[in-house]
PDB file of N, CA and C in Angstrom:
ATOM      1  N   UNK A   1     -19.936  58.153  44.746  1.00  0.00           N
ATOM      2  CA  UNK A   1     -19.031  58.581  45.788  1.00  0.00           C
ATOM      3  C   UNK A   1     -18.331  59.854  45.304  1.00  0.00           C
ATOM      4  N   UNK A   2     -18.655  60.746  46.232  1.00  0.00           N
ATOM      5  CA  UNK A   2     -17.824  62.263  45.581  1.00  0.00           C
ATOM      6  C   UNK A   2     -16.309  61.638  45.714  1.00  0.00           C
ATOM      7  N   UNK A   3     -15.464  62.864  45.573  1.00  0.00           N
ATOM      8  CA  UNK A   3     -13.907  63.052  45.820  1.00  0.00           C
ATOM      9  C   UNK A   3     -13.377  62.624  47.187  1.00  0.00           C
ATOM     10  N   UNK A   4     -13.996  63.451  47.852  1.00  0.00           N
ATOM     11  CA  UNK A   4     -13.724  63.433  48.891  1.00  0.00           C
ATOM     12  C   UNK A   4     -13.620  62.054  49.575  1.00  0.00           C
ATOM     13  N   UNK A   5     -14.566  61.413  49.472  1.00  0.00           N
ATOM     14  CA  UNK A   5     -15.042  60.596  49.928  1.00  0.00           C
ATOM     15  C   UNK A   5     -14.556  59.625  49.416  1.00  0.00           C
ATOM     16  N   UNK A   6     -14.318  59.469  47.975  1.00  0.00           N
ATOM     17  CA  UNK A   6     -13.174  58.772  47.633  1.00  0.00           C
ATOM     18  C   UNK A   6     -11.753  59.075  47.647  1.00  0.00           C
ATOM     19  N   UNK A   7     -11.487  60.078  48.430  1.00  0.00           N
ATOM     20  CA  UNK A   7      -9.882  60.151  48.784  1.00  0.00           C
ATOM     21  C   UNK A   7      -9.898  59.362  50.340  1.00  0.00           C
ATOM     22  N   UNK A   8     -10.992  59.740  51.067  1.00  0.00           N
ATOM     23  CA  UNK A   8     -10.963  59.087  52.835  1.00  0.00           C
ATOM     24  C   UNK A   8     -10.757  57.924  52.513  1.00  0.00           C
ATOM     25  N   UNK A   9     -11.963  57.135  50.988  1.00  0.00           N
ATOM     26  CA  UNK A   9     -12.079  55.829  51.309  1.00  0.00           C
ATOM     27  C   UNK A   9     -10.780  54.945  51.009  1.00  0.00           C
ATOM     28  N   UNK A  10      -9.609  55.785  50.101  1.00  0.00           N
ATOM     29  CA  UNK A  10      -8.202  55.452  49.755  1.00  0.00           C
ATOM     30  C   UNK A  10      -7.158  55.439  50.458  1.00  0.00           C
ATOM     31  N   UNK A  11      -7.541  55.985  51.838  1.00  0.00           N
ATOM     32  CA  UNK A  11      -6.180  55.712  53.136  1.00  0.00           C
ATOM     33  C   UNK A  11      -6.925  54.527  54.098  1.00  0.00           C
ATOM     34  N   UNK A  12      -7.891  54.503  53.774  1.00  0.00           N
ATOM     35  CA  UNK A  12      -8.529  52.904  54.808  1.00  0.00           C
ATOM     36  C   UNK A  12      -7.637  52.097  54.312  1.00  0.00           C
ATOM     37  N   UNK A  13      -7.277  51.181  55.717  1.00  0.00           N
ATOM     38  CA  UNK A  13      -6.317  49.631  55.256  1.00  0.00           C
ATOM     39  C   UNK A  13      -7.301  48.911  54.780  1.00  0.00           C
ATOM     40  N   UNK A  14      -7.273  47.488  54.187  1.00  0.00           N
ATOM     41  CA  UNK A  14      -7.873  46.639  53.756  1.00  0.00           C
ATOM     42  C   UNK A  14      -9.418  46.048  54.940  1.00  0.00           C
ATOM     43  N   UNK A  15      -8.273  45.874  55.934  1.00  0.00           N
ATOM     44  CA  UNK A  15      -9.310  45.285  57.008  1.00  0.00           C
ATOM     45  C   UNK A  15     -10.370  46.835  57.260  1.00  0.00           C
ATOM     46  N   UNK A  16      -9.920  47.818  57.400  1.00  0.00           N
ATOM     47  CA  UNK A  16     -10.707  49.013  57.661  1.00  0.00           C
ATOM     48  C   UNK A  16     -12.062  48.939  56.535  1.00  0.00           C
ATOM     49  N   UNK A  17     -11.607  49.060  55.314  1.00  0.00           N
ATOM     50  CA  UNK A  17     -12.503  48.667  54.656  1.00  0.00           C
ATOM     51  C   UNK A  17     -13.584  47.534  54.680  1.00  0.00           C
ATOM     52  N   UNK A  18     -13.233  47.119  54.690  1.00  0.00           N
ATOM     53  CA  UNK A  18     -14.023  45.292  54.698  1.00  0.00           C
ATOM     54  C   UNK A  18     -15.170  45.839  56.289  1.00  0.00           C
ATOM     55  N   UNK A  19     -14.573  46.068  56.878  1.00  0.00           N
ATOM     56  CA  UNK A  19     -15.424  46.720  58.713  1.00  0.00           C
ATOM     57  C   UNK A  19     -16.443  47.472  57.787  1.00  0.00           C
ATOM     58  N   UNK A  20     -16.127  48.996  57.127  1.00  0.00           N
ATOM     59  CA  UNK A  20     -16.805  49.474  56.441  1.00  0.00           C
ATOM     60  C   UNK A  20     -18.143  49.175  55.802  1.00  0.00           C
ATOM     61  N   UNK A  21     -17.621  47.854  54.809  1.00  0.00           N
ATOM     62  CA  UNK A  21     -18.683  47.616  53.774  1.00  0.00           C
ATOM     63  C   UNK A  21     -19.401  46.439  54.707  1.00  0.00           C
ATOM     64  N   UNK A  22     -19.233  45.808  55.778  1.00  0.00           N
ATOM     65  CA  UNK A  22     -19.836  45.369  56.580  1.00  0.00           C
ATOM     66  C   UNK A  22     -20.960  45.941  57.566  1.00  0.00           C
ATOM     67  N   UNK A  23     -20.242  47.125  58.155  1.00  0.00           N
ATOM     68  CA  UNK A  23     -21.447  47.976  59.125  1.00  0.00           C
ATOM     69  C   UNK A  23     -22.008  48.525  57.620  1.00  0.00           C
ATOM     70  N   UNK A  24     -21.946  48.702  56.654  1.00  0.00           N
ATOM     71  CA  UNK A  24     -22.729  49.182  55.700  1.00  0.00           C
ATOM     72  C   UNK A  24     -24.063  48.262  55.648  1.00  0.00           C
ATOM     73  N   UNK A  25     -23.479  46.820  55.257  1.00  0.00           N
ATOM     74  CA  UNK A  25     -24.987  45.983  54.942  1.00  0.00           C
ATOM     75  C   UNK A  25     -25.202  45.442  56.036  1.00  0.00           C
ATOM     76  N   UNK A  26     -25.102  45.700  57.291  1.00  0.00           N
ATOM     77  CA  UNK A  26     -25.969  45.361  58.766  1.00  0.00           C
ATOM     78  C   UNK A  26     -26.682  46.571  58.455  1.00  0.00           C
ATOM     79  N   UNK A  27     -26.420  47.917  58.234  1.00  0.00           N
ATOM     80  CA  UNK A  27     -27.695  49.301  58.550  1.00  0.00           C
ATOM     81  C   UNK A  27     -28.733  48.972  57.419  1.00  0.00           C
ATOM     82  N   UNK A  28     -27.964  48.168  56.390  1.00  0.00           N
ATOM     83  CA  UNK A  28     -28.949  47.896  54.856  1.00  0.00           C
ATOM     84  C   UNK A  28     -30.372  46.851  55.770  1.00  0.00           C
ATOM     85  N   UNK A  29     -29.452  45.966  55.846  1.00  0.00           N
ATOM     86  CA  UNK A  29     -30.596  45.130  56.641  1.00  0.00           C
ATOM     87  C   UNK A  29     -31.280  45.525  57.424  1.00  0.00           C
ATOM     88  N   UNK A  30     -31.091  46.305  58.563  1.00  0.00           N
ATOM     89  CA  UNK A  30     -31.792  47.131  59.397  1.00  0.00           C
ATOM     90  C   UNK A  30     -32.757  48.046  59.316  1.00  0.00           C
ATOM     91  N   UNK A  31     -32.456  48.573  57.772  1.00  0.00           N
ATOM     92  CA  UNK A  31     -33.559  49.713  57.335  1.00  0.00           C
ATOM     93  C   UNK A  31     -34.479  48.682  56.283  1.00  0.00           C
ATOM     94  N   UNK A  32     -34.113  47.681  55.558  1.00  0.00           N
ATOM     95  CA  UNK A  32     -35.136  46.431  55.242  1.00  0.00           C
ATOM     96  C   UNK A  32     -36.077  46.043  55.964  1.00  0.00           C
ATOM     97  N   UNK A  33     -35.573  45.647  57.122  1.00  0.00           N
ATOM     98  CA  UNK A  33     -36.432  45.392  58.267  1.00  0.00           C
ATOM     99  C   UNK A  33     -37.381  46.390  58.997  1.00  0.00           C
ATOM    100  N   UNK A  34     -37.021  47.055  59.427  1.00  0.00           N
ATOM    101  CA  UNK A  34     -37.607  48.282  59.435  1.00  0.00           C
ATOM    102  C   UNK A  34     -38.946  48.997  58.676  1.00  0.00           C
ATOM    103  N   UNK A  35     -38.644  49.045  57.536  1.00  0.00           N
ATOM    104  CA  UNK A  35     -39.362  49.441  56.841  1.00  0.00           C
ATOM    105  C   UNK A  35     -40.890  47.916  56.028  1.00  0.00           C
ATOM    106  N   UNK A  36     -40.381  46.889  56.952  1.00  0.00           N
ATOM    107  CA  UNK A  36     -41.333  45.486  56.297  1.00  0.00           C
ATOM    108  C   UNK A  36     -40.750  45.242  55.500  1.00  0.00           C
ATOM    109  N   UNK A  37     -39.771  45.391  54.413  1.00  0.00           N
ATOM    110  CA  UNK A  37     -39.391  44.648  53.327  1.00  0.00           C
ATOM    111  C   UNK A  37     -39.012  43.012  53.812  1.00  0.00           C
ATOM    112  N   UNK A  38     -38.463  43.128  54.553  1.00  0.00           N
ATOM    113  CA  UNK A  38     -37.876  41.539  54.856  1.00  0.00           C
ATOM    114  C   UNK A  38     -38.392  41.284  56.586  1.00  0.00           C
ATOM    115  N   UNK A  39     -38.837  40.286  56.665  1.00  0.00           N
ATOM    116  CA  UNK A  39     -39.487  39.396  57.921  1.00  0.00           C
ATOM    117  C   UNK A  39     -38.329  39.582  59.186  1.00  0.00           C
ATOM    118  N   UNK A  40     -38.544  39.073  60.414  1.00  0.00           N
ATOM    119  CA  UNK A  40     -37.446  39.349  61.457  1.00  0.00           C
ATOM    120  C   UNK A  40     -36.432  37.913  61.298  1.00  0.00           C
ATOM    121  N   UNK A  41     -37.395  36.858  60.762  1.00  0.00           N
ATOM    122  CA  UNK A  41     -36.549  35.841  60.159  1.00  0.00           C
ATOM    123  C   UNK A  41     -35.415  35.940  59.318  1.00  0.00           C
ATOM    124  N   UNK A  42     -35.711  36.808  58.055  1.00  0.00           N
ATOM    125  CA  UNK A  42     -34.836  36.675  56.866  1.00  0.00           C
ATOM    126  C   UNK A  42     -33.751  37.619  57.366  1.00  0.00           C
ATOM    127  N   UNK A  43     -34.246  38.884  58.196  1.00  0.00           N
ATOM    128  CA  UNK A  43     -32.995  39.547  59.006  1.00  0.00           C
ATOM    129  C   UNK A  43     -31.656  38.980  59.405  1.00  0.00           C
ATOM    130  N   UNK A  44     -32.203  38.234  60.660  1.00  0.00           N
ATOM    131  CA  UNK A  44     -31.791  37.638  61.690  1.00  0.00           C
ATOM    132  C   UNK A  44     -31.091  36.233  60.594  1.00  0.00           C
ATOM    133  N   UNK A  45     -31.154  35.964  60.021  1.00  0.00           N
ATOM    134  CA  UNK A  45     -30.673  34.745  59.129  1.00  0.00           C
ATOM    135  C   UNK A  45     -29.490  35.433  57.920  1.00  0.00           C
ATOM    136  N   UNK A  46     -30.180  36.509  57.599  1.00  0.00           N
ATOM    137  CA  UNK A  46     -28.837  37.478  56.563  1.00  0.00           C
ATOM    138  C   UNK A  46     -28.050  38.000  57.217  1.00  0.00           C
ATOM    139  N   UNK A  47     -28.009  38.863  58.712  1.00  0.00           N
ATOM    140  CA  UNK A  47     -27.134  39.235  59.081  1.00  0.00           C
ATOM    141  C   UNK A  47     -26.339  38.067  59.833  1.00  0.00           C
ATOM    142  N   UNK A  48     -26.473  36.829  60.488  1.00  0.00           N
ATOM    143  CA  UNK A  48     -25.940  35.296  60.943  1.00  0.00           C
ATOM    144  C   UNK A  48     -24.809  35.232  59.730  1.00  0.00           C
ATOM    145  N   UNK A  49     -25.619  34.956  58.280  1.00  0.00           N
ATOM    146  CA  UNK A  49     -24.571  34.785  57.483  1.00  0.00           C
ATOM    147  C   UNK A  49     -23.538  36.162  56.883  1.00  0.00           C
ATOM    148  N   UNK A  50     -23.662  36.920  56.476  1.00  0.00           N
ATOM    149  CA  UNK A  50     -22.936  38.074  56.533  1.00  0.00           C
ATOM    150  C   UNK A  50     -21.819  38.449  57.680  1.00  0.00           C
ATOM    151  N   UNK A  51     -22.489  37.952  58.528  1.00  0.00           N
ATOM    152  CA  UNK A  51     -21.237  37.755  59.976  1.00  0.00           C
ATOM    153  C   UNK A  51     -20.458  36.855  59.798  1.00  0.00           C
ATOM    154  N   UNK A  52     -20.663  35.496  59.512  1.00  0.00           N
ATOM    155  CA  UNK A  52     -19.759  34.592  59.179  1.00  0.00           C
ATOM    156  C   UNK A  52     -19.224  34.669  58.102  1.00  0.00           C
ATOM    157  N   UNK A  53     -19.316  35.456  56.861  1.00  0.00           N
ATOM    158  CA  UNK A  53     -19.028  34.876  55.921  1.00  0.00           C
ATOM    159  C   UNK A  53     -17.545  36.160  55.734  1.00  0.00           C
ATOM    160  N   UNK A  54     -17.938  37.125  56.957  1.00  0.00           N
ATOM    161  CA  UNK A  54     -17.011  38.030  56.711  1.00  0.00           C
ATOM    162  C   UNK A  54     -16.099  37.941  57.852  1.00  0.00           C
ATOM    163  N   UNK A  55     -16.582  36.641  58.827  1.00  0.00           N
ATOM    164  CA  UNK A  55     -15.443  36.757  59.545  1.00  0.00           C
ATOM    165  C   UNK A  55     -15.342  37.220  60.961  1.00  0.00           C
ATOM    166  N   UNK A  56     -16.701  37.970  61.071  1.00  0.00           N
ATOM    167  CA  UNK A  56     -16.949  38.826  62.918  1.00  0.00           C
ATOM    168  C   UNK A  56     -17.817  38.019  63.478  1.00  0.00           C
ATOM    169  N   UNK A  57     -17.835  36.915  62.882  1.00  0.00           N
ATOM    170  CA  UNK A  57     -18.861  35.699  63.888  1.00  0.00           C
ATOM    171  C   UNK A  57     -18.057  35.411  65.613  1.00  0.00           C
ATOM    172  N   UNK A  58     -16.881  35.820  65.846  1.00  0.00           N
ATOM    173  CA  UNK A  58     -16.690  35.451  67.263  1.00  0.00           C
ATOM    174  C   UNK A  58     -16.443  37.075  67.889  1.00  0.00           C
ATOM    175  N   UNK A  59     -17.004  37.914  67.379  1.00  0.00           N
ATOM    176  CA  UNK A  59     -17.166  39.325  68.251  1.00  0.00           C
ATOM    177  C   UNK A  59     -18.328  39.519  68.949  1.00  0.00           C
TER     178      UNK A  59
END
């Protein structure tokens, strides 16, 4: 992470963050999938839990 980027990522609130590193590993999964690394199963089953486990399971 340059400077910069670690100065933006130092005025995010807590919850801002956490949103962050969340839409981060939904695009992770997405480009997994995508690319064949992981089945539409193991997707669809990592992002289920990643949703719940962070909490945006009723959005």
């Amino acid at each position: 992470m340059d400077t910069t980027n670690q100065a933006a990522w130092e005025t995010l609130t807590p919850e801002e963050k956490r949103r962050a590193l969340y839409d981060r590993q939904v695009a992770t999964l997405k480009t997994f999938h995508e690319h064949g690394v992981i089945t539409q199963a193991q997707h669809d089953k990592s992002l289920h839990d990643l949703t719940v486990k962070m909490g945006y399971a009723d959005e």
